[in-house]
Protein backbone atom coordinates (compact mmCIF):
# COMPACT_ATOMS: atom_id res chain seq x y z
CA UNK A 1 -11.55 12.82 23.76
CA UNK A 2 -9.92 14.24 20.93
CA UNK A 3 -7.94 12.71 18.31
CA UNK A 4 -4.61 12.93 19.93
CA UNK A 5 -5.11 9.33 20.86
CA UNK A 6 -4.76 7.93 17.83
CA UNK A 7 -1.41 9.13 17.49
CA UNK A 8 0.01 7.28 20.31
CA UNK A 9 3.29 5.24 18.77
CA UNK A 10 2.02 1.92 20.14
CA UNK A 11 -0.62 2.09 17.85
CA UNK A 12 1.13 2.58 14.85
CA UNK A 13 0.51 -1.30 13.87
CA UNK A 14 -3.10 -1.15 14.28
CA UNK A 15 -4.73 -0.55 10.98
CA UNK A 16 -5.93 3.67 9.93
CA UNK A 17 -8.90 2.24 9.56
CA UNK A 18 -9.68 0.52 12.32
CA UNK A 19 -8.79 3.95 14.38
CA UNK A 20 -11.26 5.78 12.20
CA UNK A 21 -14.16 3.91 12.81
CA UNK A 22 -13.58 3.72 17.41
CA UNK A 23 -12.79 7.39 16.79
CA UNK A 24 -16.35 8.07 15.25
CA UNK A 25 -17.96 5.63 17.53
CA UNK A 26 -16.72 7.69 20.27
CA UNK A 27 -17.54 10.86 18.39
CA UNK A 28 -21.09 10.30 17.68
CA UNK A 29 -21.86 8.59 20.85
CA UNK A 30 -21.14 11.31 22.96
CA UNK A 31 -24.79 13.03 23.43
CA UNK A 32 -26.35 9.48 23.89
CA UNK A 33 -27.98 8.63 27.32
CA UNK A 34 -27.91 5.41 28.46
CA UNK A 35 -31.21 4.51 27.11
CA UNK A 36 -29.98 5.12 23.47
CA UNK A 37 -26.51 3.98 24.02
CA UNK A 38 -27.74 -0.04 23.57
CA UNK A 39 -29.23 0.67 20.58
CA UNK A 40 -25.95 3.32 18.59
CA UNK A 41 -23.78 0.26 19.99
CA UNK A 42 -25.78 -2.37 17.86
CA UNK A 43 -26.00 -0.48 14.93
CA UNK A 44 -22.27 0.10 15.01
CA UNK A 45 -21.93 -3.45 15.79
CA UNK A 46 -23.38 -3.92 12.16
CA UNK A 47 -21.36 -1.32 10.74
CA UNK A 48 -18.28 -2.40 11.79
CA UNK A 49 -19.47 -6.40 10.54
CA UNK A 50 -20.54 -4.28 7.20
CA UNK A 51 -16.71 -2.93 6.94
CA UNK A 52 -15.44 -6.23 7.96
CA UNK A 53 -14.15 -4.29 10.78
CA UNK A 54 -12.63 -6.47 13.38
CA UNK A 55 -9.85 -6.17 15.88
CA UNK A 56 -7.54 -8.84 18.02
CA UNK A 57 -7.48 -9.06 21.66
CA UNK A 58 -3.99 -7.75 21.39
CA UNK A 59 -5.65 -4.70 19.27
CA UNK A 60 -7.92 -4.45 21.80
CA UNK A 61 -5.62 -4.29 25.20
CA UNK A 62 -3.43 -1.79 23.42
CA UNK A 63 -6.10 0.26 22.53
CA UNK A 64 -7.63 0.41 25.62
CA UNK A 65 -4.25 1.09 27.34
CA UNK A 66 -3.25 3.88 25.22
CA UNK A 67 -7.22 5.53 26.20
CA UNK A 68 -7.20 4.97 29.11
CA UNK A 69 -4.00 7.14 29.67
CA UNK A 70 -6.14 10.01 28.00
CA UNK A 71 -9.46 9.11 30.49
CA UNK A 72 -10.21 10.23 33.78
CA UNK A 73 -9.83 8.41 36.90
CA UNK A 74 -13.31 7.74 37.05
CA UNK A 75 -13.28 6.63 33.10
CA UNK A 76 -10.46 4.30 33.53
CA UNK A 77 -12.42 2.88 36.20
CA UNK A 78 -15.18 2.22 33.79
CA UNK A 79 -13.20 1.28 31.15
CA UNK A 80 -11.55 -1.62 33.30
CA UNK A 81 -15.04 -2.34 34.45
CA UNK A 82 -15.98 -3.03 31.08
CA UNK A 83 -13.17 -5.06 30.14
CA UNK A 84 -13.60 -7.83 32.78
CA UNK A 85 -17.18 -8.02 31.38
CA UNK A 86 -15.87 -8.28 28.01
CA UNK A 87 -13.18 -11.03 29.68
CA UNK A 88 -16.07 -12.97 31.33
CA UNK A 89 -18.05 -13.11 27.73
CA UNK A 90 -15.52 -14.00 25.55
């Protein structure tokens, strides 16, 4: 995914920031396997408590709405996978 995402107009209320730091997170975890992945997304868990990064389940829907119109079929299908988990947890 490139940055292109990030300039997607209904983001434009969602803090530069905030942008940044999924853009990295997607960046840098792209040559994890799945047996690393567990521990990059705790220590960015950390980081992002560290920054006093957090975002609002409104952040959050339009985020993933705006990426998943840049993913795959078989990444949206993940993505939406991993949203009703995140549903069911929180």
């Amino acid at each position: 995914m490139n940055h292109d995402w990030m300039n997607d107009p209904a983001l434009a209320k969602i803090d530069k920031a905030k942008l940044d730091f999924l853009q990295a997170l997607v960046f840098e975890s792209r040559t994890l396997n799945k047996d690393q992945m567990l521990p990059f997304l705790m220590a960015v868990a950390k980081r992002g408590q560290a920054d006093h990064i957090t975002f609002s389940n409104e952040e959050i829907e339009t985020i993933v709405a705006v990426i998943k119109r840049e993913s795959s079929p078989e990444e949206a299908v993940a993505i939406d996978k991993m949203m009703r988990m995140h549903k069911k947890r929180g």
